[in-house]
Protein backbone atom coordinates (compact mmCIF):
# COMPACT_ATOMS: atom_id res chain seq x y z
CA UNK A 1 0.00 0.00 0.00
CA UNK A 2 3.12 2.81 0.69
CA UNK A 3 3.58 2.47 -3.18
CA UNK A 4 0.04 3.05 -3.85
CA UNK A 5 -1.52 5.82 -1.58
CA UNK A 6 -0.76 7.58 1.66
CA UNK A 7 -3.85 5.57 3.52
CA UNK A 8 -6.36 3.25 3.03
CA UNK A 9 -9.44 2.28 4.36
CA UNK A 10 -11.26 -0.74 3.85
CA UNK A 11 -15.01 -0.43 4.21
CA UNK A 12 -17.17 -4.26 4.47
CA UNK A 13 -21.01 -4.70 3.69
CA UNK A 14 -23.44 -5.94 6.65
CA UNK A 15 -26.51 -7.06 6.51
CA UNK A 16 -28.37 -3.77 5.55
CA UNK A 17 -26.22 -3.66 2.25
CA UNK A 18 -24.14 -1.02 3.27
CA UNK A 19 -20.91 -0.62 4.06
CA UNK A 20 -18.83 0.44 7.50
CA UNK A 21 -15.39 0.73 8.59
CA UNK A 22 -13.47 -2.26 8.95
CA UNK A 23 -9.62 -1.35 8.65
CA UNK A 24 -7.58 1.52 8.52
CA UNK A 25 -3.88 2.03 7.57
CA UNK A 26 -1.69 5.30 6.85
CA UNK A 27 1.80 5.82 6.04
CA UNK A 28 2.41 8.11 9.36
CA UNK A 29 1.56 5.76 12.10
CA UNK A 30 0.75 8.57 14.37
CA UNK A 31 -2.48 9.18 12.25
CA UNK A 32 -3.96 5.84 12.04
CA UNK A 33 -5.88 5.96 15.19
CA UNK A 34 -7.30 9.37 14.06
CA UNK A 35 -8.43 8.07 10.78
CA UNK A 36 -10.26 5.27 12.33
CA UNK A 37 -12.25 8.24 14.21
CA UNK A 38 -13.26 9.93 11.38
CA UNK A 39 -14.29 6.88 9.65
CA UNK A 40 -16.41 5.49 11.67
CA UNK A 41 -18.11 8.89 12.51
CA UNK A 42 -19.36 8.78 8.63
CA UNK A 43 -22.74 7.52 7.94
CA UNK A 44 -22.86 3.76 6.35
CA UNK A 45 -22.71 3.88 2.54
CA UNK A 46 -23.57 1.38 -0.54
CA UNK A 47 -20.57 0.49 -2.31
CA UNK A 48 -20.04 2.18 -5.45
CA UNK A 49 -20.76 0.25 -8.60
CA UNK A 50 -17.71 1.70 -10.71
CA UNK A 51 -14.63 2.85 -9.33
CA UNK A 52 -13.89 6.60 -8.78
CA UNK A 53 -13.34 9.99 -7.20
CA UNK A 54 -14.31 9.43 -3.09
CA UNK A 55 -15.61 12.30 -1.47
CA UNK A 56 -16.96 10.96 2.14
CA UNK A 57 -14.85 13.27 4.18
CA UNK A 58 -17.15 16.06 2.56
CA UNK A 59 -20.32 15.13 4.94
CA UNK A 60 -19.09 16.36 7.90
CA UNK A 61 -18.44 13.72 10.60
CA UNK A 62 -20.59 14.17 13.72
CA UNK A 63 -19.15 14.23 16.96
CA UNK A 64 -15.63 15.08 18.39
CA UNK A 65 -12.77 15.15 15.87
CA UNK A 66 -9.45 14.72 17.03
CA UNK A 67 -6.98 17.68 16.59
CA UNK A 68 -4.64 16.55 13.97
CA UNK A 69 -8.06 15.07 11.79
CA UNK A 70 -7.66 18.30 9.48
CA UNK A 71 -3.94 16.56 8.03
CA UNK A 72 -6.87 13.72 6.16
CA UNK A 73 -9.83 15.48 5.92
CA UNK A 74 -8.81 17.56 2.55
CA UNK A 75 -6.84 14.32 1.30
CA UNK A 76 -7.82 13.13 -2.52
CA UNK A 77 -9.20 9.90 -2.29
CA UNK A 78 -10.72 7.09 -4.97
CA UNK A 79 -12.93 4.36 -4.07
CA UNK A 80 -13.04 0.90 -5.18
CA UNK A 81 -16.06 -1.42 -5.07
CA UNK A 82 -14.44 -4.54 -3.23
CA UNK A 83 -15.52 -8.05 -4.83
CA UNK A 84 -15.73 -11.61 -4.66
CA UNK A 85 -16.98 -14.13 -6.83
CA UNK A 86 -19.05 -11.35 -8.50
CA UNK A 87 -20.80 -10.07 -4.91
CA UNK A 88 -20.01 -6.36 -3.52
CA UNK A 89 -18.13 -7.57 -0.08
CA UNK A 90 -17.14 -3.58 0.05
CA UNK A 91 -14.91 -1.21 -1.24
CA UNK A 92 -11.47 0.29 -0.85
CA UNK A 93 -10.81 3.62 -0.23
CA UNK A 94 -7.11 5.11 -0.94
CA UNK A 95 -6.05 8.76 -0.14
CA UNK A 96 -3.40 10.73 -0.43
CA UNK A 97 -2.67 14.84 0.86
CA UNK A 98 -4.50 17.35 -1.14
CA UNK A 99 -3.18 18.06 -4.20
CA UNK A 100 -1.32 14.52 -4.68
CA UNK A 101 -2.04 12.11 -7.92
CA UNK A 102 -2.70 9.23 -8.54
CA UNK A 103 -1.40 7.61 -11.99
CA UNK A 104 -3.91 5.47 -14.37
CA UNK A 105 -1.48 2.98 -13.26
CA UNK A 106 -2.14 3.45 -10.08
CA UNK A 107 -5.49 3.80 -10.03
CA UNK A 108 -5.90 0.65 -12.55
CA UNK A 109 -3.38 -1.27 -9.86
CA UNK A 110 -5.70 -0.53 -6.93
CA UNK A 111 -8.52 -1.45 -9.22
CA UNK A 112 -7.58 -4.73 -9.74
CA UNK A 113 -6.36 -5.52 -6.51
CA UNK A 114 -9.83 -4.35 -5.35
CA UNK A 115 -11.48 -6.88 -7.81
């Protein structure tokens, strides 16, 4: 993942069809535990049928943020739908700070990993 993005997040269905938080890595070790905060503070969400631009840190997060959550919040991030045998299990969400880009061969990387 380093090579890829600066974090991910992997997001898994339940039984209402959408999906939550289930694992969260970044680059800077200090911020994972504040990443985890602001993901699970955002409302469940289907999994996208087609891969592309991710904008979930635009609904503000309820709640308490923790102090350093602005160094993610303004991150550019793309969303892949996460599947198996066919089935939407999730998706993958990869970010990096604002401004950074990802390559087609990047993106098309992440995109078949998330497939």
């Amino acid at each position: 993942m380093p090579r890829l993005s600066t974090w991910c997040a992997v997001f898994t269905v339940r039984d209402t069809g959408l999906a939550s938080p289930a694992y969260a890595w970044h680059a800077d070790e200090t911020m994972v535990a504040d990443l985890r905060i602001l993901l699970e503070q955002l409302p469940p969400a289907a999994p996208p049928a087609e891969p592309g631009p991710w904008e979930g840190f635009v609904i503000a997060p309820s709640g308490d943020l923790p102090e350093t959550a602005h160094r993610v919040t303004g991150d550019v991030a793309h969303v892949f739908p996460l599947l198996a045998r066919g089935r939407k299990i999730g998706m993958l969400v990869v970010g990096g700070p604002k401004g950074a880009r990802f390559t087609r061969d990047t993106l098309e990387l992440t995109e078949d990993l998330a497939g």
